[in-house]
N, C-alpha and C. Protein backbone atom coordinates (compact mmCIF):
# COMPACT_ATOMS: atom_id res chain seq x y z
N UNK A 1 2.04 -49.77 38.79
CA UNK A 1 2.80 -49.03 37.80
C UNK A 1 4.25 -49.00 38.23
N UNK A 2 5.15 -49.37 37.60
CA UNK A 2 6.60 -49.42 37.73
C UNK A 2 7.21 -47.80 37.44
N UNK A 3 8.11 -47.07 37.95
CA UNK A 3 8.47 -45.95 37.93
C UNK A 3 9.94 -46.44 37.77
N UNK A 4 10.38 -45.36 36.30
CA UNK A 4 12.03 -45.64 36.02
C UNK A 4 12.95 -44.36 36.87
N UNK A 5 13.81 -44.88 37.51
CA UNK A 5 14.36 -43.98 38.20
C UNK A 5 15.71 -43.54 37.66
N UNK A 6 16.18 -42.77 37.25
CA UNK A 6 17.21 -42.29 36.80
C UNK A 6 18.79 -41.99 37.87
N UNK A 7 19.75 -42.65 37.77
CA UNK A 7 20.74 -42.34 38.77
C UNK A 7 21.23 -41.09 39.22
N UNK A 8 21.30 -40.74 40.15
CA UNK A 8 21.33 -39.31 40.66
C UNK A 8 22.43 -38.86 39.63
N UNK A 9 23.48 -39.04 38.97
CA UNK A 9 24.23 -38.68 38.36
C UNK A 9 23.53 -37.82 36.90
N UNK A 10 22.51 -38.48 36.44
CA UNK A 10 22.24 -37.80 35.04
C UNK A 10 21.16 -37.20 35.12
N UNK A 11 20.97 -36.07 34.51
CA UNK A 11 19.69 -34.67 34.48
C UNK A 11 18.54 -35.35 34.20
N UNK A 12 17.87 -35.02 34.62
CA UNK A 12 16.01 -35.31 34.62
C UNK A 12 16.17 -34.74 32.70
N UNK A 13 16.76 -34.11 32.61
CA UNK A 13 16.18 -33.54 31.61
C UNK A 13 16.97 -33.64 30.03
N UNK A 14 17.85 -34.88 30.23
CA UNK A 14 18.37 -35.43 28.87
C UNK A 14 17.33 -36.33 27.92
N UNK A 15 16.79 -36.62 28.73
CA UNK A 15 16.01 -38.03 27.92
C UNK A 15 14.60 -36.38 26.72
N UNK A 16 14.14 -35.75 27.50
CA UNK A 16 13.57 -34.58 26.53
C UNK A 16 14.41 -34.03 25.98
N UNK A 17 15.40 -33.92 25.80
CA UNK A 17 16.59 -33.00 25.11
C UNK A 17 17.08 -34.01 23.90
N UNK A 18 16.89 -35.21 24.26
CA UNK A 18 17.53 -35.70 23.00
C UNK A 18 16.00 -36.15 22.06
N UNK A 19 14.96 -36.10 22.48
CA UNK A 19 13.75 -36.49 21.84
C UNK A 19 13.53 -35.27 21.19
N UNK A 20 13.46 -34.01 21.67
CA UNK A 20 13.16 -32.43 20.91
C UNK A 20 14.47 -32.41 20.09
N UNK A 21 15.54 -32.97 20.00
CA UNK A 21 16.48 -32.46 19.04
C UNK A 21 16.25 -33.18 17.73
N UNK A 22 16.05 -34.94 18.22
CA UNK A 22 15.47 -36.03 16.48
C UNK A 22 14.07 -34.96 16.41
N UNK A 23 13.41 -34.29 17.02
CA UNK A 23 12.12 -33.57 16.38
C UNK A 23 12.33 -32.36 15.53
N UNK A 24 13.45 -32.02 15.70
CA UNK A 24 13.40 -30.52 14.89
C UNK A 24 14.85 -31.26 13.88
N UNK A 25 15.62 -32.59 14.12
CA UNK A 25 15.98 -32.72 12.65
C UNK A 25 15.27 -33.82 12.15
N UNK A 26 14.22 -34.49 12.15
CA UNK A 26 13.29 -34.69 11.33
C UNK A 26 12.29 -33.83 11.12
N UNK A 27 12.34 -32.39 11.32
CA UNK A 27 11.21 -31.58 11.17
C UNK A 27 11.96 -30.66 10.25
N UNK A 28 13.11 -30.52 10.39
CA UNK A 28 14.07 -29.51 9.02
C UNK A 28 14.21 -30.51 8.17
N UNK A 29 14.35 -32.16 8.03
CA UNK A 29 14.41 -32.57 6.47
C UNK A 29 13.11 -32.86 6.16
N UNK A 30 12.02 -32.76 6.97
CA UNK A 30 10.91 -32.86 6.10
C UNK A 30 10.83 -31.31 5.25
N UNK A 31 10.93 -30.40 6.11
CA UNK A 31 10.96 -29.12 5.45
C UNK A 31 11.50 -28.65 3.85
N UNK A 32 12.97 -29.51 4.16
CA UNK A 32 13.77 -29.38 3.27
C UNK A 32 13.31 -30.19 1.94
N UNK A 33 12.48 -31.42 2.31
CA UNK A 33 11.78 -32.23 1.27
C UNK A 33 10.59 -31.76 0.51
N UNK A 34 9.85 -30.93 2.00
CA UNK A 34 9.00 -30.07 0.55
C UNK A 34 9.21 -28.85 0.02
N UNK A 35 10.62 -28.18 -0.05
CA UNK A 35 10.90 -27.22 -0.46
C UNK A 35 11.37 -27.90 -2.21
N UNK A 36 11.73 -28.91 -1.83
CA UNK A 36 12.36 -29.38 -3.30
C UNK A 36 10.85 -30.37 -4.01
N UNK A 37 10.11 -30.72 -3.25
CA UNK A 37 9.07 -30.56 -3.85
C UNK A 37 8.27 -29.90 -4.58
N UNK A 38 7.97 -28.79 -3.84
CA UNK A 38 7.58 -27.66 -4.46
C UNK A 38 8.55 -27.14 -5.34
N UNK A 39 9.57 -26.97 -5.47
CA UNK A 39 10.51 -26.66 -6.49
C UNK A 39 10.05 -27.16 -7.85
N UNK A 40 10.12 -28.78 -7.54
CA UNK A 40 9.52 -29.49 -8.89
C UNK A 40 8.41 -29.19 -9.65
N UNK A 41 7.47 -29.04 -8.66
CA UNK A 41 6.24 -28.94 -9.00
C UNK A 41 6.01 -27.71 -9.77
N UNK A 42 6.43 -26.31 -9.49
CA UNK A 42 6.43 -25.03 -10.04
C UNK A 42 7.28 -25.09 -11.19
N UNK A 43 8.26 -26.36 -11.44
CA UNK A 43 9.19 -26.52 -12.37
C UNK A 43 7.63 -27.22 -13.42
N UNK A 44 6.82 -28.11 -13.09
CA UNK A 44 6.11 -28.86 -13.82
C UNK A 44 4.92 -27.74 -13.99
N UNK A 45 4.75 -26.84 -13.46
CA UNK A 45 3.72 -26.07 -13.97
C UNK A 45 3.50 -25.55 -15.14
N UNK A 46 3.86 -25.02 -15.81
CA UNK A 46 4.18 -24.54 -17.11
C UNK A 46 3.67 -25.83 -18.41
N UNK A 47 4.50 -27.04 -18.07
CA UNK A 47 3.78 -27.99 -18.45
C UNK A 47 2.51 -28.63 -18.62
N UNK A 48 2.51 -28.43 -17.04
CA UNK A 48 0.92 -29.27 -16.60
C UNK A 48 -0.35 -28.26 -17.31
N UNK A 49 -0.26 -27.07 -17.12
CA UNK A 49 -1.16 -26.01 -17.74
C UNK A 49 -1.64 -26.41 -19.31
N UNK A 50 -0.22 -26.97 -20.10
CA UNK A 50 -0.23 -26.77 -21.38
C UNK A 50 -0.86 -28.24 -21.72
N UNK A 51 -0.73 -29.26 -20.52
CA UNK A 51 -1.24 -30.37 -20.95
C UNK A 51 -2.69 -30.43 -20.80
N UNK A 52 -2.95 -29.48 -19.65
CA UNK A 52 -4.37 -29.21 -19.19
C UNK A 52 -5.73 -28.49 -20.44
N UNK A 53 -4.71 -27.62 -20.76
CA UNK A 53 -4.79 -26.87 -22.12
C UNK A 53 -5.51 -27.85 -23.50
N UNK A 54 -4.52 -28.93 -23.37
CA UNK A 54 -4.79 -29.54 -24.91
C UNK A 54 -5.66 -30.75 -24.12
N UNK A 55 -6.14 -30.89 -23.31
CA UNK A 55 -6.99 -32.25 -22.72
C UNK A 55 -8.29 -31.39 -22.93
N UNK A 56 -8.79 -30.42 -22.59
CA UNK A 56 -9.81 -29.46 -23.04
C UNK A 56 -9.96 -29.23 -23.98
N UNK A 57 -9.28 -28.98 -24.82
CA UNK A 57 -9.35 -28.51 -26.55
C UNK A 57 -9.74 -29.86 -27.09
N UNK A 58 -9.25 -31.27 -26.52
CA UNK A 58 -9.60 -32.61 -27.08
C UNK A 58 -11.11 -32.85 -26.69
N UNK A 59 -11.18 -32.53 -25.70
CA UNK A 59 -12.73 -32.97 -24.91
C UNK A 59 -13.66 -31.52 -26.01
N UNK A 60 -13.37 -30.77 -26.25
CA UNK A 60 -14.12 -29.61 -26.91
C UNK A 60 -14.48 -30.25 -28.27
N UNK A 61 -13.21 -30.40 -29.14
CA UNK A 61 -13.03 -31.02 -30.74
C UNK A 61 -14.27 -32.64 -30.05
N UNK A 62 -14.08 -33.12 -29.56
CA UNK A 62 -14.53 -34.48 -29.33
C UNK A 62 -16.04 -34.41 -29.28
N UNK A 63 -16.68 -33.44 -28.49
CA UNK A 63 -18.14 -33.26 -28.40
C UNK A 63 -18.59 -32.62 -29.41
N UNK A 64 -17.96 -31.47 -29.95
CA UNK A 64 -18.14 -30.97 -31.42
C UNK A 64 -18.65 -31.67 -32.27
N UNK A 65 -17.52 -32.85 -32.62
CA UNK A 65 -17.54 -33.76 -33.77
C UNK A 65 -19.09 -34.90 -33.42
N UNK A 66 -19.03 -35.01 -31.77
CA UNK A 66 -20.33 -36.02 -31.79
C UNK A 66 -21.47 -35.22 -32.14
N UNK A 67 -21.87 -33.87 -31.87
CA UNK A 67 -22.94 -32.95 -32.13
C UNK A 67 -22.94 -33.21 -33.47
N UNK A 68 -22.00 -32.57 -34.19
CA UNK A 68 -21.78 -32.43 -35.60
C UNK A 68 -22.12 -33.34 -36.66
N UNK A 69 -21.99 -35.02 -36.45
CA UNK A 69 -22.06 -35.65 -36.74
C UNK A 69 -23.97 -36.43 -36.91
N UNK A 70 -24.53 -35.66 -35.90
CA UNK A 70 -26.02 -36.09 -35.79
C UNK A 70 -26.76 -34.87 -37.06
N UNK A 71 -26.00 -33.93 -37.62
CA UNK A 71 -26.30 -33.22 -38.72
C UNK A 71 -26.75 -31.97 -38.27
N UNK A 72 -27.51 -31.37 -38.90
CA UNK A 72 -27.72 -29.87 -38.44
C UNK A 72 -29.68 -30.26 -38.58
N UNK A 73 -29.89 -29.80 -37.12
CA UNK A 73 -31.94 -29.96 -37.03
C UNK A 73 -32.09 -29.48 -35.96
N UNK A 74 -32.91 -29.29 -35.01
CA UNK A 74 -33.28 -29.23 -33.88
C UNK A 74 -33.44 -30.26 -32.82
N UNK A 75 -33.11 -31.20 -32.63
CA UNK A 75 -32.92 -32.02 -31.54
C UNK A 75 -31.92 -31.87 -30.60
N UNK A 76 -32.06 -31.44 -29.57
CA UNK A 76 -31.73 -31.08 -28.63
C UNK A 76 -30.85 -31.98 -27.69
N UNK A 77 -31.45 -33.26 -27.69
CA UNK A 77 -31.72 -34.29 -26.84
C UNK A 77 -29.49 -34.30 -26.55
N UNK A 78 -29.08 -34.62 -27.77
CA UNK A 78 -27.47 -34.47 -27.80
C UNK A 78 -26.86 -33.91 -26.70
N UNK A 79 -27.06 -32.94 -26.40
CA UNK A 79 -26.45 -31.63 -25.49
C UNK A 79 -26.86 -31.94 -24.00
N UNK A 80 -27.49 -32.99 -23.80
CA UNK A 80 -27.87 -33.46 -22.32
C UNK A 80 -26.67 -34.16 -21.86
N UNK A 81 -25.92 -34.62 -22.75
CA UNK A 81 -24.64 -35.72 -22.18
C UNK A 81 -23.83 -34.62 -21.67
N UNK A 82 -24.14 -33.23 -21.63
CA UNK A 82 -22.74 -32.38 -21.21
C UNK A 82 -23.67 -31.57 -20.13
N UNK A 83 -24.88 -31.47 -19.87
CA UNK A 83 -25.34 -31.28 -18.77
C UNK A 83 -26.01 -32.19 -17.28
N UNK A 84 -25.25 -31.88 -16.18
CA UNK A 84 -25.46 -32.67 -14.98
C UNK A 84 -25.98 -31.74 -13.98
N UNK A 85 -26.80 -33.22 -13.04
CA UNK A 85 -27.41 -31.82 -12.20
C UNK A 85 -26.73 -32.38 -10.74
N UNK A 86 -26.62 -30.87 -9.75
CA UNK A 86 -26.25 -31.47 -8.67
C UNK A 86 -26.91 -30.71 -7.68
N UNK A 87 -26.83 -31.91 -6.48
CA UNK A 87 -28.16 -31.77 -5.50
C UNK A 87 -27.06 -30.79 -4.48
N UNK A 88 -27.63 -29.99 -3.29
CA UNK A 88 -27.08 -29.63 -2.55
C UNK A 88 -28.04 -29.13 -1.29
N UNK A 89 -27.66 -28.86 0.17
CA UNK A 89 -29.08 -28.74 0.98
C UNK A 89 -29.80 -27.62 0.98
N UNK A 90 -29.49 -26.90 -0.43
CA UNK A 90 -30.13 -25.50 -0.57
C UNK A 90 -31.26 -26.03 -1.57
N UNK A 91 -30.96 -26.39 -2.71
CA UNK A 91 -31.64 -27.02 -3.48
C UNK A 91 -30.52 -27.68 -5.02
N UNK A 92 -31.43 -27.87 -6.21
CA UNK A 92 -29.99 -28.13 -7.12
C UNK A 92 -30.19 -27.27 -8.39
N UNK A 93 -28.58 -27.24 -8.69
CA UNK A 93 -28.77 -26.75 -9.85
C UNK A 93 -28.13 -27.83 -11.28
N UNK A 94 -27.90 -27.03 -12.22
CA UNK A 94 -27.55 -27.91 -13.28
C UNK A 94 -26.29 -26.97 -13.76
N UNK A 95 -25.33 -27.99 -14.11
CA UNK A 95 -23.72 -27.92 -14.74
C UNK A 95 -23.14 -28.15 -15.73
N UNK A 96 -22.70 -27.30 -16.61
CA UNK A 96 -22.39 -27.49 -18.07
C UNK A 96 -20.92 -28.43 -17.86
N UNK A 97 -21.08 -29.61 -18.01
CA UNK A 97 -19.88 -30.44 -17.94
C UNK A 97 -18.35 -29.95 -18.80
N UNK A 98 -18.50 -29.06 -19.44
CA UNK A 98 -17.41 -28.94 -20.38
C UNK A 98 -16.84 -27.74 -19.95
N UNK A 99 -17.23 -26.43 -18.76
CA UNK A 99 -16.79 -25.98 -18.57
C UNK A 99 -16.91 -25.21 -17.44
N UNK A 100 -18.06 -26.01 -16.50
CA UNK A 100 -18.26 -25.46 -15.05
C UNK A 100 -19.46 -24.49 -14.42
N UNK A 101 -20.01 -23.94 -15.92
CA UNK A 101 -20.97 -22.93 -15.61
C UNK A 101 -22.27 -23.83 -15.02
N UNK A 102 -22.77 -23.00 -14.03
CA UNK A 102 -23.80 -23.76 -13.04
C UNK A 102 -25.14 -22.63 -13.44
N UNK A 103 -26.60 -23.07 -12.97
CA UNK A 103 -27.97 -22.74 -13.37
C UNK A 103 -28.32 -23.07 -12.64
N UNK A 104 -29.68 -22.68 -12.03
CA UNK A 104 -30.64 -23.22 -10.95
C UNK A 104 -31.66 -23.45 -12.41
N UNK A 105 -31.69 -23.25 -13.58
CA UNK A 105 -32.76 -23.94 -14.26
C UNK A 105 -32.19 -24.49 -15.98
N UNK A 106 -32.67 -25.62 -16.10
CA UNK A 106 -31.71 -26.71 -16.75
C UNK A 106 -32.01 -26.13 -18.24
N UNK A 107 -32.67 -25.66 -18.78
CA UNK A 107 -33.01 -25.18 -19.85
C UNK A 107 -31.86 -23.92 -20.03
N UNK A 108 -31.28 -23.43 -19.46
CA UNK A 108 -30.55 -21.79 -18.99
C UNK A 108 -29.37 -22.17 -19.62
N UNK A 109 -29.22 -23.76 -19.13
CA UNK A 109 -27.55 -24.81 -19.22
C UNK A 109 -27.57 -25.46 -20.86
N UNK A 110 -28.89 -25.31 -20.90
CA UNK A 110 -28.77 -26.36 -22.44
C UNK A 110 -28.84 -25.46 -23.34
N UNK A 111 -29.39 -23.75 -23.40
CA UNK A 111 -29.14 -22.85 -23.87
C UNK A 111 -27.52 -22.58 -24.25
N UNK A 112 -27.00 -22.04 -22.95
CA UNK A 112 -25.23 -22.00 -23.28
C UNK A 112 -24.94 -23.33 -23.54
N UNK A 113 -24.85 -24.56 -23.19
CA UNK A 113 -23.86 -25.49 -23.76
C UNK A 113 -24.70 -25.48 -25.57
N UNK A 114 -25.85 -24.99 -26.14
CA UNK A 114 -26.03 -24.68 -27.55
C UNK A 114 -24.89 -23.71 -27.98
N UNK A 115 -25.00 -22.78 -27.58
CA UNK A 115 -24.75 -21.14 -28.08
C UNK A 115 -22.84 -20.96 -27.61
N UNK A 116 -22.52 -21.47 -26.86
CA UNK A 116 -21.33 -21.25 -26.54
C UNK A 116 -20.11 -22.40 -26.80
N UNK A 117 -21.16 -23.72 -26.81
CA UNK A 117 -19.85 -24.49 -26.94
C UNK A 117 -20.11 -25.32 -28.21
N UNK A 118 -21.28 -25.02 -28.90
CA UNK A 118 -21.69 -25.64 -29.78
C UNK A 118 -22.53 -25.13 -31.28
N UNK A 119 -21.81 -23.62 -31.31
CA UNK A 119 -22.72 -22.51 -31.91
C UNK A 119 -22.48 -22.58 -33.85
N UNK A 120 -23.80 -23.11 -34.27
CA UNK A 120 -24.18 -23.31 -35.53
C UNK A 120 -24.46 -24.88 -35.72
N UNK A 121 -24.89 -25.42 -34.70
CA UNK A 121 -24.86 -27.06 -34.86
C UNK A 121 -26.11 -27.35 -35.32
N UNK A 122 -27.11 -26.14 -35.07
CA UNK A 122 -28.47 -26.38 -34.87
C UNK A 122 -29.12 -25.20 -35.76
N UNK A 123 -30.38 -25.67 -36.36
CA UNK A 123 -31.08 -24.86 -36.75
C UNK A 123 -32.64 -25.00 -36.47
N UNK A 124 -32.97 -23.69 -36.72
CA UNK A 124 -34.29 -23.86 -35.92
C UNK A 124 -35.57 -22.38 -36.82
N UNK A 125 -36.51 -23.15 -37.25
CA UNK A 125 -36.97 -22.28 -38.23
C UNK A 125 -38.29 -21.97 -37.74
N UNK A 126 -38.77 -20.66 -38.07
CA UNK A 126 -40.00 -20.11 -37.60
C UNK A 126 -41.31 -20.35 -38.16
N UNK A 127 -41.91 -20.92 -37.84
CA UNK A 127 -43.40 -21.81 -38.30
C UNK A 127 -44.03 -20.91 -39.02
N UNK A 128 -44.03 -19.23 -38.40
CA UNK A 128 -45.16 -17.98 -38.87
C UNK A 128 -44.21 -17.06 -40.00
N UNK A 129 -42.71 -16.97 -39.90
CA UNK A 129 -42.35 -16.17 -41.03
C UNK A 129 -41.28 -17.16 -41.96
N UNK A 130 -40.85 -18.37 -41.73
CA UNK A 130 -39.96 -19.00 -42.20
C UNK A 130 -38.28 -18.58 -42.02
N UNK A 131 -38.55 -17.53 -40.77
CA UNK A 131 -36.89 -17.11 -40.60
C UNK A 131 -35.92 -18.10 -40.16
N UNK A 132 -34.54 -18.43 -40.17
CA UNK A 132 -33.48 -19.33 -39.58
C UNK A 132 -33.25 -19.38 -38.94
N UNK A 133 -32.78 -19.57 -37.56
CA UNK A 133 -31.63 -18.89 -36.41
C UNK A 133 -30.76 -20.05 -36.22
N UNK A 134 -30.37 -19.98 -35.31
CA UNK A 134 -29.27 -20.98 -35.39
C UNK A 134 -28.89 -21.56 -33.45
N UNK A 135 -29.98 -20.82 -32.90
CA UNK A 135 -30.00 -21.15 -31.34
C UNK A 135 -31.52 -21.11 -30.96
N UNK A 136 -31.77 -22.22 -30.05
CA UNK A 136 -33.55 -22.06 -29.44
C UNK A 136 -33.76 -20.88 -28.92
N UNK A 137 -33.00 -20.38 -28.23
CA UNK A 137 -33.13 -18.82 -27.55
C UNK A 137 -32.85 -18.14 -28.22
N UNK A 138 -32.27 -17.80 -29.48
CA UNK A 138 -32.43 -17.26 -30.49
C UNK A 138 -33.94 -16.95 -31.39
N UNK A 139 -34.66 -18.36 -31.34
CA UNK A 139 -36.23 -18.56 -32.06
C UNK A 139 -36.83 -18.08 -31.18
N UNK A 140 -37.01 -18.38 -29.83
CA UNK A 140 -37.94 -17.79 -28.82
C UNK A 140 -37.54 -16.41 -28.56
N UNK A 141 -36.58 -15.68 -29.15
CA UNK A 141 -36.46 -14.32 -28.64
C UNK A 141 -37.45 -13.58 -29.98
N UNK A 142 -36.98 -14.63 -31.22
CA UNK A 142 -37.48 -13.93 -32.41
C UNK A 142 -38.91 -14.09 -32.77
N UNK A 143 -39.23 -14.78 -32.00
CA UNK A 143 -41.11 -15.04 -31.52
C UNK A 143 -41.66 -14.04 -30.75
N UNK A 144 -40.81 -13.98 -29.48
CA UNK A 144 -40.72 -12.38 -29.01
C UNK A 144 -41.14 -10.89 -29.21
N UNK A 145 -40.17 -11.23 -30.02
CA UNK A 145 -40.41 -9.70 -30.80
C UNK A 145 -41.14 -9.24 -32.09
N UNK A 146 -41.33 -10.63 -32.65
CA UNK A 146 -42.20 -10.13 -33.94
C UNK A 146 -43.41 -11.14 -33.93
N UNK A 147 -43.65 -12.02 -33.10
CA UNK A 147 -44.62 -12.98 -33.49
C UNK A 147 -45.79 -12.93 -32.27
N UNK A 148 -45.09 -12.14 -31.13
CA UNK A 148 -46.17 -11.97 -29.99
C UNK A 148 -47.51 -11.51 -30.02
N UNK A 149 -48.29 -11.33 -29.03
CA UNK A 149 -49.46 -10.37 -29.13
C UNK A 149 -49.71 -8.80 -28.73
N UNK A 150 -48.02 -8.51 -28.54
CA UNK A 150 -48.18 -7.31 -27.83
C UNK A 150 -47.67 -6.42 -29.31
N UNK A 151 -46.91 -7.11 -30.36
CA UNK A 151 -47.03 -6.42 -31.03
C UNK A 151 -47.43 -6.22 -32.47
């Protein structure tokens, strides 16, 4: 190993003095770079929200119109393209794609993505009194209560 020896004339301790000084002024213009970064960015917020805003309202109008378009019946099958399931090492649940709400049971998900993001698409009529509703958990509540054996 070769050892650099410095002439008795100059400090052991210039060669760290000038390396810690390029460190703290490349460490104040990085600073200074993300201050005006962030500047921008809080400048683009307001924006980005409103663009975020109308990319949702498009994806909403967009699944609407595909539901809408298969007519008004009970088939269900539609409303699966907006539910996904995801695995995790607990176990999985299922995810309403359009707006985040999660279920440990997939029927729970296809209920709300009916009733919440898709409410009057569907109808669904009672075999024993001929009543309407307009959600499956709606018919099974109204089976429930008037069509059971308890009452």
């Amino acid at each position: 190993a070769t050892a650099t020896v410095l002439p008795p004339s100059a400090p052991c301790h210039t060669a760290n003095d000038q390396s810690l000084a390029t460190y703290h002024e490349e460490n104040d213009a990085y600073h200074q770079n993300e201050a005006v970064i962030t500047a921008q960015d809080q400048a683009m917020t307001p924006y980005q929200e409103e663009y975020d805003q109308y990319e949702e309202e498009q994806q909403y109008q967009a699944a609407d119109q595909s539901v809408q378009m298969q007519g008004k019946g009970n088939d269900r099958s539609i409303l699966l393209k907006y539910v996904t399931k995801e695995s995790s090492g607990v176990g999985s649940k299922f995810k309403c794609t359009l707006c985040g709400k999660t279920n440990g049971q997939k029927n729970n998900i296809m209920n709300h993505v009916e009733s919440i993001h898709f409410p009057g698409s569907f109808t669904y009529h009672c075999n024993l009194c001929n009543k309407t509703v307009k959600t499956k958990s709606a018919l099974n509540l109204h089976n429930a209560r008037y069509h059971s054996k308890k009452h």
